[in-house]
PDB file of N, CA and C in Angstrom:
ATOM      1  N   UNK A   1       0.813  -1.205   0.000  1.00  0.00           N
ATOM      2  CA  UNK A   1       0.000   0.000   0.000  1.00  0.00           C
ATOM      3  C   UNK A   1       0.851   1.262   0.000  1.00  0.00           C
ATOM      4  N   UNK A   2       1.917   1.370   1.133  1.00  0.00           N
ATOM      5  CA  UNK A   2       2.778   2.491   0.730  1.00  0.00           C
ATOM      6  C   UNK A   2       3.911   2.037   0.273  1.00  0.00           C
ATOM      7  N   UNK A   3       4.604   2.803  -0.809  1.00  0.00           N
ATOM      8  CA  UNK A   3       5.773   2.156  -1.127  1.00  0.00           C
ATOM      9  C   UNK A   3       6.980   3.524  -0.637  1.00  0.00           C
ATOM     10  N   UNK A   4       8.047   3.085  -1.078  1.00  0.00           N
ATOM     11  CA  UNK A   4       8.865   4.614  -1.335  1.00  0.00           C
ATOM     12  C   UNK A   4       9.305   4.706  -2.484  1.00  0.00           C
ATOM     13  N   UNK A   5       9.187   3.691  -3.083  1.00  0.00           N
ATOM     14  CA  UNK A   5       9.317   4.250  -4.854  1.00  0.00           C
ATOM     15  C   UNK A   5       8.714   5.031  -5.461  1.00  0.00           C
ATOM     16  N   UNK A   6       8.631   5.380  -6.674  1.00  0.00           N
ATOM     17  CA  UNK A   6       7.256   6.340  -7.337  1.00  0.00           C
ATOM     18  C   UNK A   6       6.361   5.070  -7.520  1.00  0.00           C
ATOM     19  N   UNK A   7       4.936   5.665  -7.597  1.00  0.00           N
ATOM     20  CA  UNK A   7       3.712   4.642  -7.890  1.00  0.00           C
ATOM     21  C   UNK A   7       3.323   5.199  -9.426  1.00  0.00           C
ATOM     22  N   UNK A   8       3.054   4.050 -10.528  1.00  0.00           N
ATOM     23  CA  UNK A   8       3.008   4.125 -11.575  1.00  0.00           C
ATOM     24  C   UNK A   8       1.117   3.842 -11.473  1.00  0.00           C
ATOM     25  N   UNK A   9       0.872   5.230 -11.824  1.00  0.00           N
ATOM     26  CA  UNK A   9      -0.905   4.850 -11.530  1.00  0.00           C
ATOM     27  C   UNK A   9      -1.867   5.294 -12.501  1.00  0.00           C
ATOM     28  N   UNK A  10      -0.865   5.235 -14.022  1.00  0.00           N
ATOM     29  CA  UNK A  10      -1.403   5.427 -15.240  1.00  0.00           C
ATOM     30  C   UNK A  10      -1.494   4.138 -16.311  1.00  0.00           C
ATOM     31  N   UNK A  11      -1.378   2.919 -15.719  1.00  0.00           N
ATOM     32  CA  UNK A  11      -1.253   2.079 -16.369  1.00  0.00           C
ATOM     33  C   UNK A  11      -2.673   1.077 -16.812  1.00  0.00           C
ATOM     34  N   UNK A  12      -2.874   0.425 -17.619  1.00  0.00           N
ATOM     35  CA  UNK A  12      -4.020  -0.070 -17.990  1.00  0.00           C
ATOM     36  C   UNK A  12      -4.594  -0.269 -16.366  1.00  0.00           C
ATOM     37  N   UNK A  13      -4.096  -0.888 -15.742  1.00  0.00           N
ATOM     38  CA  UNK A  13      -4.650  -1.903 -15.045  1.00  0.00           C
ATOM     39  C   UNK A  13      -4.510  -1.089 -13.880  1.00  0.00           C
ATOM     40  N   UNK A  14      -4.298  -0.017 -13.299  1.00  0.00           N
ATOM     41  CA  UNK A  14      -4.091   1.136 -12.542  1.00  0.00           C
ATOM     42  C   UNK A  14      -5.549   1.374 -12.180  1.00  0.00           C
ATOM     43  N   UNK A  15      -5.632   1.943 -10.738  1.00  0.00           N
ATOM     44  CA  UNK A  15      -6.758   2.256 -10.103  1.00  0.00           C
ATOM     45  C   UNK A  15      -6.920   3.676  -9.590  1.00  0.00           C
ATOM     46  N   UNK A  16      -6.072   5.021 -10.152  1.00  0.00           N
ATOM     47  CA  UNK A  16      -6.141   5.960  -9.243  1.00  0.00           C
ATOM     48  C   UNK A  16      -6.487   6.553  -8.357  1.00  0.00           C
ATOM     49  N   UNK A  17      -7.810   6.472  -8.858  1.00  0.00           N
ATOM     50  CA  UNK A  17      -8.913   7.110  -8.000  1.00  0.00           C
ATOM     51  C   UNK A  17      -9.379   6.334  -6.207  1.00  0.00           C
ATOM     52  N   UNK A  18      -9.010   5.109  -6.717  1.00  0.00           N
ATOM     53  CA  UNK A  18      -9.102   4.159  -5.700  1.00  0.00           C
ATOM     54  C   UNK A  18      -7.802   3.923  -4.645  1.00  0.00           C
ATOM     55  N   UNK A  19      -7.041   4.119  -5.050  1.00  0.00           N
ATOM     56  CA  UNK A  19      -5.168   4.002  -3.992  1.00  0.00           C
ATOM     57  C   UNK A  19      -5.224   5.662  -3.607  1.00  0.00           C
ATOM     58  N   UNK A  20      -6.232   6.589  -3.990  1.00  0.00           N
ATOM     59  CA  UNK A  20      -6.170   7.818  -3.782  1.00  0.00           C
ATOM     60  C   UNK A  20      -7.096   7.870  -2.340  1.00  0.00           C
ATOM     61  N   UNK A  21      -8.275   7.266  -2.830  1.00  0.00           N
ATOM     62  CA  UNK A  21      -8.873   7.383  -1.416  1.00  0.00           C
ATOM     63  C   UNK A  21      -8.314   5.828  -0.429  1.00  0.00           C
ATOM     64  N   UNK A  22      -7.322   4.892  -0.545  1.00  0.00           N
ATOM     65  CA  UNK A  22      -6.986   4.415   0.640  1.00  0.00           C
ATOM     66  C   UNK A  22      -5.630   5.055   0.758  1.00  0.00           C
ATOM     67  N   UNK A  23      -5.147   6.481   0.327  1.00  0.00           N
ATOM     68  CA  UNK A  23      -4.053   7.253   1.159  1.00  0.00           C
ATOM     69  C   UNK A  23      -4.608   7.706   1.824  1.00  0.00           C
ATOM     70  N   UNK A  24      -5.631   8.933   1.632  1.00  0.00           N
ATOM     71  CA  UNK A  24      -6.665   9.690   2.292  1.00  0.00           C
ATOM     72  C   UNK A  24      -7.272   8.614   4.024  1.00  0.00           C
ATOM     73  N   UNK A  25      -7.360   7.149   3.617  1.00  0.00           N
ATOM     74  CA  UNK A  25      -8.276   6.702   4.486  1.00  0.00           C
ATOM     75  C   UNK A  25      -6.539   6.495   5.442  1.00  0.00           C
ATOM     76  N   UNK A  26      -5.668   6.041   5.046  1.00  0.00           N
ATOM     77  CA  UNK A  26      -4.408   5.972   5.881  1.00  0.00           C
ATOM     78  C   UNK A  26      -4.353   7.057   6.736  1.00  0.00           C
ATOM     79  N   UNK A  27      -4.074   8.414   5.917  1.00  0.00           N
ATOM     80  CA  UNK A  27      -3.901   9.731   6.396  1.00  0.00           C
ATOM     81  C   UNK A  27      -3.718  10.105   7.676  1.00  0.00           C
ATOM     82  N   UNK A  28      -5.577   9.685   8.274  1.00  0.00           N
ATOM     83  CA  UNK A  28      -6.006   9.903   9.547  1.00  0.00           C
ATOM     84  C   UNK A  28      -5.539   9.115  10.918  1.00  0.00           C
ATOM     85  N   UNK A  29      -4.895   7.943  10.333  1.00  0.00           N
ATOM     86  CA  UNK A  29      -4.459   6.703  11.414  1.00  0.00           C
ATOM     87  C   UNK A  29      -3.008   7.136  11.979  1.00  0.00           C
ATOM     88  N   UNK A  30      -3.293   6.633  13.405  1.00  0.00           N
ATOM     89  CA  UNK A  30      -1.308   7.040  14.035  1.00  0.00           C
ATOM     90  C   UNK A  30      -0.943   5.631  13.382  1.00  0.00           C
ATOM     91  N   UNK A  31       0.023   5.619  12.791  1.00  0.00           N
ATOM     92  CA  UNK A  31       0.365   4.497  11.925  1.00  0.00           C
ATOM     93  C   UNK A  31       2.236   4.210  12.192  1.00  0.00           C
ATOM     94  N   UNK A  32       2.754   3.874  13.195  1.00  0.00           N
ATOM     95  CA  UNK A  32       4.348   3.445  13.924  1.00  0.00           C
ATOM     96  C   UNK A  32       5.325   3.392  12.718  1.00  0.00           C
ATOM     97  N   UNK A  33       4.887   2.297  12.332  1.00  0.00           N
ATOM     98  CA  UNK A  33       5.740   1.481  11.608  1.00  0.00           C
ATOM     99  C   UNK A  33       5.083   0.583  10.131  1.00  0.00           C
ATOM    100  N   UNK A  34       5.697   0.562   9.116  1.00  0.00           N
ATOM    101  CA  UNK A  34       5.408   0.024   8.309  1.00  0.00           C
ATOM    102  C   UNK A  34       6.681  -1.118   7.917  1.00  0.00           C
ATOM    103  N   UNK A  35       5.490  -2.383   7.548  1.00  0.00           N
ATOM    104  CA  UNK A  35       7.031  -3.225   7.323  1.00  0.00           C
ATOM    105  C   UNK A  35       7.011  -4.209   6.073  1.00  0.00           C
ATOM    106  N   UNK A  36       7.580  -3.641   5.261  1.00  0.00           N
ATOM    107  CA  UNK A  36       7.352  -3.863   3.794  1.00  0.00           C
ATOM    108  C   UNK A  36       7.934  -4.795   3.390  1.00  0.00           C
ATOM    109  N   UNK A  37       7.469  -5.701   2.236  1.00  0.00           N
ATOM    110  CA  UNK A  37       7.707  -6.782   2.020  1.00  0.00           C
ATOM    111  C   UNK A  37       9.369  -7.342   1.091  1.00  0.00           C
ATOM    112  N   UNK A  38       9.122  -6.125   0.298  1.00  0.00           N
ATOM    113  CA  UNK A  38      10.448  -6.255  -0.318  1.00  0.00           C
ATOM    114  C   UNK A  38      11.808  -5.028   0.268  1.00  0.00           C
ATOM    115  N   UNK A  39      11.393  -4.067   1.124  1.00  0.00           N
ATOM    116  CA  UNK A  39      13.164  -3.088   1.577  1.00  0.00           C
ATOM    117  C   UNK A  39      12.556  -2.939   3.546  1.00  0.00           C
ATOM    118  N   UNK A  40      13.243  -2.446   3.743  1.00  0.00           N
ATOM    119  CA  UNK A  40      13.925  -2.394   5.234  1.00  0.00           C
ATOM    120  C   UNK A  40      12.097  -1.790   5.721  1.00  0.00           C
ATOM    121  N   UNK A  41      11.878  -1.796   6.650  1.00  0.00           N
ATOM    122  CA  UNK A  41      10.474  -0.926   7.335  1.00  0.00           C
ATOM    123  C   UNK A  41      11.269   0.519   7.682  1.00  0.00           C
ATOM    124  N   UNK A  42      10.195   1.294   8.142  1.00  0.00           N
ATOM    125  CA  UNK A  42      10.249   2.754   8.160  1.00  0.00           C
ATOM    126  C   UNK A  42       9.180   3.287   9.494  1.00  0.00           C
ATOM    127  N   UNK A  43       9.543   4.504   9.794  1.00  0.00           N
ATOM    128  CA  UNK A  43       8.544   4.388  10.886  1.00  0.00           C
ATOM    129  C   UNK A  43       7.410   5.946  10.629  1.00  0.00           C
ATOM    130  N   UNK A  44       6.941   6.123  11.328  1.00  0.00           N
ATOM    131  CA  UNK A  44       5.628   7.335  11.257  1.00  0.00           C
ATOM    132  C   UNK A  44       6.286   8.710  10.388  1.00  0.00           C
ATOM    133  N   UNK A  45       6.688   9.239  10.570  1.00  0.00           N
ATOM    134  CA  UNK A  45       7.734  10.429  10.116  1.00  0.00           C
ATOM    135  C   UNK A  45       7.329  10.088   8.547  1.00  0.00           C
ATOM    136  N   UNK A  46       8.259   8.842   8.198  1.00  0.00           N
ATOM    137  CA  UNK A  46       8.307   8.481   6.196  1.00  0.00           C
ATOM    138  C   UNK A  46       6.992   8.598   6.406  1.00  0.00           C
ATOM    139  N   UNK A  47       6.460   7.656   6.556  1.00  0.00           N
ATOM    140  CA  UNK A  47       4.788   7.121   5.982  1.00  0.00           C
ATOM    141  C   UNK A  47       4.021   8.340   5.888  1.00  0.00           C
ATOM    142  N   UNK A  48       3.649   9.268   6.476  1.00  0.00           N
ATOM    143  CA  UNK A  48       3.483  10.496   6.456  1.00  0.00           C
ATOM    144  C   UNK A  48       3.576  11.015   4.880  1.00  0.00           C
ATOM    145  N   UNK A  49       5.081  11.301   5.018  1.00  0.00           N
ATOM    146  CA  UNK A  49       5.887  12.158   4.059  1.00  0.00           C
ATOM    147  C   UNK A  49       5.762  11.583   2.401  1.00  0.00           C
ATOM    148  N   UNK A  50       5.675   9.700   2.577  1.00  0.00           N
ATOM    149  CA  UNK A  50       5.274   8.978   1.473  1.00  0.00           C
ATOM    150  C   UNK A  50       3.794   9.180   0.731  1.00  0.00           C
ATOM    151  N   UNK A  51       2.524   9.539   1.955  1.00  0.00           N
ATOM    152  CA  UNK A  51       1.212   9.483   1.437  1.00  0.00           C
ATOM    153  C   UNK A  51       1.202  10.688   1.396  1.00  0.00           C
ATOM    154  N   UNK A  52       1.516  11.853   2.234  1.00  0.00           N
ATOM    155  CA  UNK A  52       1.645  13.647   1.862  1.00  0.00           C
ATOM    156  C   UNK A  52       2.048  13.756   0.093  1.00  0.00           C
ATOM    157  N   UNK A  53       3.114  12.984  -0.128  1.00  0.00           N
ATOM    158  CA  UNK A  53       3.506  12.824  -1.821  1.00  0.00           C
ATOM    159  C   UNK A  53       2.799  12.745  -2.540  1.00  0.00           C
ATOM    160  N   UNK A  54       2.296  11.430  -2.262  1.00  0.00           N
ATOM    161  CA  UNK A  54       0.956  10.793  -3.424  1.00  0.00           C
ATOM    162  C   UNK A  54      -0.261  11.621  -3.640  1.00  0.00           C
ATOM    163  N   UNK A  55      -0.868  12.680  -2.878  1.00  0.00           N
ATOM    164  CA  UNK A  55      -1.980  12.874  -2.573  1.00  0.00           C
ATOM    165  C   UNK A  55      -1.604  14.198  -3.248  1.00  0.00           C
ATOM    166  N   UNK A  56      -0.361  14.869  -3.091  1.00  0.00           N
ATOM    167  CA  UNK A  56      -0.224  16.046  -3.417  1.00  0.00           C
ATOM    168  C   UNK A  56       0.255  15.971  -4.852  1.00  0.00           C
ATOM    169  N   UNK A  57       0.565  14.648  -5.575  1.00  0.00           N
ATOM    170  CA  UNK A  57       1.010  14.272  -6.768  1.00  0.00           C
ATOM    171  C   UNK A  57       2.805  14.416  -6.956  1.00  0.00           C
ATOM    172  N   UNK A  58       3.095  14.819  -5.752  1.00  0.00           N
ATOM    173  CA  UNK A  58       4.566  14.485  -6.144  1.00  0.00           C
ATOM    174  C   UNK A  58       5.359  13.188  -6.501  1.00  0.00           C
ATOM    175  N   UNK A  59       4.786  12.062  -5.754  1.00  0.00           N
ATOM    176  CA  UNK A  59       4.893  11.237  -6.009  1.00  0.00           C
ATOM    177  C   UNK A  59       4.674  10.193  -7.435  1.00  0.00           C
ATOM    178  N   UNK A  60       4.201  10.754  -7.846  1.00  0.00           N
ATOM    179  CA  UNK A  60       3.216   9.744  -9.177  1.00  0.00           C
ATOM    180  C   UNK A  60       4.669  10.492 -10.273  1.00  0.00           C
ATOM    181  N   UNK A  61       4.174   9.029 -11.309  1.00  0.00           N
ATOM    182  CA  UNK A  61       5.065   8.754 -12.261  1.00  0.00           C
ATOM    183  C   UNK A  61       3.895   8.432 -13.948  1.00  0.00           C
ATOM    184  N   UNK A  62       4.339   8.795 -14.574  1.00  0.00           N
ATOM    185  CA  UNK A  62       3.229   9.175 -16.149  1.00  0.00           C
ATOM    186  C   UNK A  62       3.079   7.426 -16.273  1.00  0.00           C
ATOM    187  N   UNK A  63       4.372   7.087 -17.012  1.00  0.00           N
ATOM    188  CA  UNK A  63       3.982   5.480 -17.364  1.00  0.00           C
ATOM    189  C   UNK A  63       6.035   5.413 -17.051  1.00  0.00           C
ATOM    190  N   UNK A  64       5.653   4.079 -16.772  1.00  0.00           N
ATOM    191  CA  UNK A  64       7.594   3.455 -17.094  1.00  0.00           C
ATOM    192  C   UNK A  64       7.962   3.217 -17.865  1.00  0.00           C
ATOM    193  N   UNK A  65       9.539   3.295 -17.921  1.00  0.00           N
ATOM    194  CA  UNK A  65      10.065   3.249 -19.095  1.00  0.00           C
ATOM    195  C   UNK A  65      10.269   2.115 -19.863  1.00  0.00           C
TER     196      UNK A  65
END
């Protein structure tokens, strides 16, 4: 759900509108720690700063290369 990569959310099979409102629904939660499946976990501070991205569109990426 959160990554720290860019999220590619123009792709056929892409849901925007939908990973938009479960940042929004994250947003509101005290949320510690996240512990991700493929790099190291992170704690409240990133996760924050990761869904603040997405929501504000800094995060997002057109299509990959």
């Amino acid at each position: 759900m959160v990554y720290e990569e860019p999220i590619y959310d123009t792709l056929y099979h892409s849901l925007p509108a939908e990973y938009t409102t479960s940042m929004e629904r994250l947003s509101v939660h005290r949320i510690e720690t996240i512990h991700g499946g493929h790099w190291a976990s992170f704690g409240h501070s990133q996760i924050f700063e990761l869904i603040d991205g997405f929501l504000q569109g800094t995060r997002k990426l057109g299509c990959p290369k």
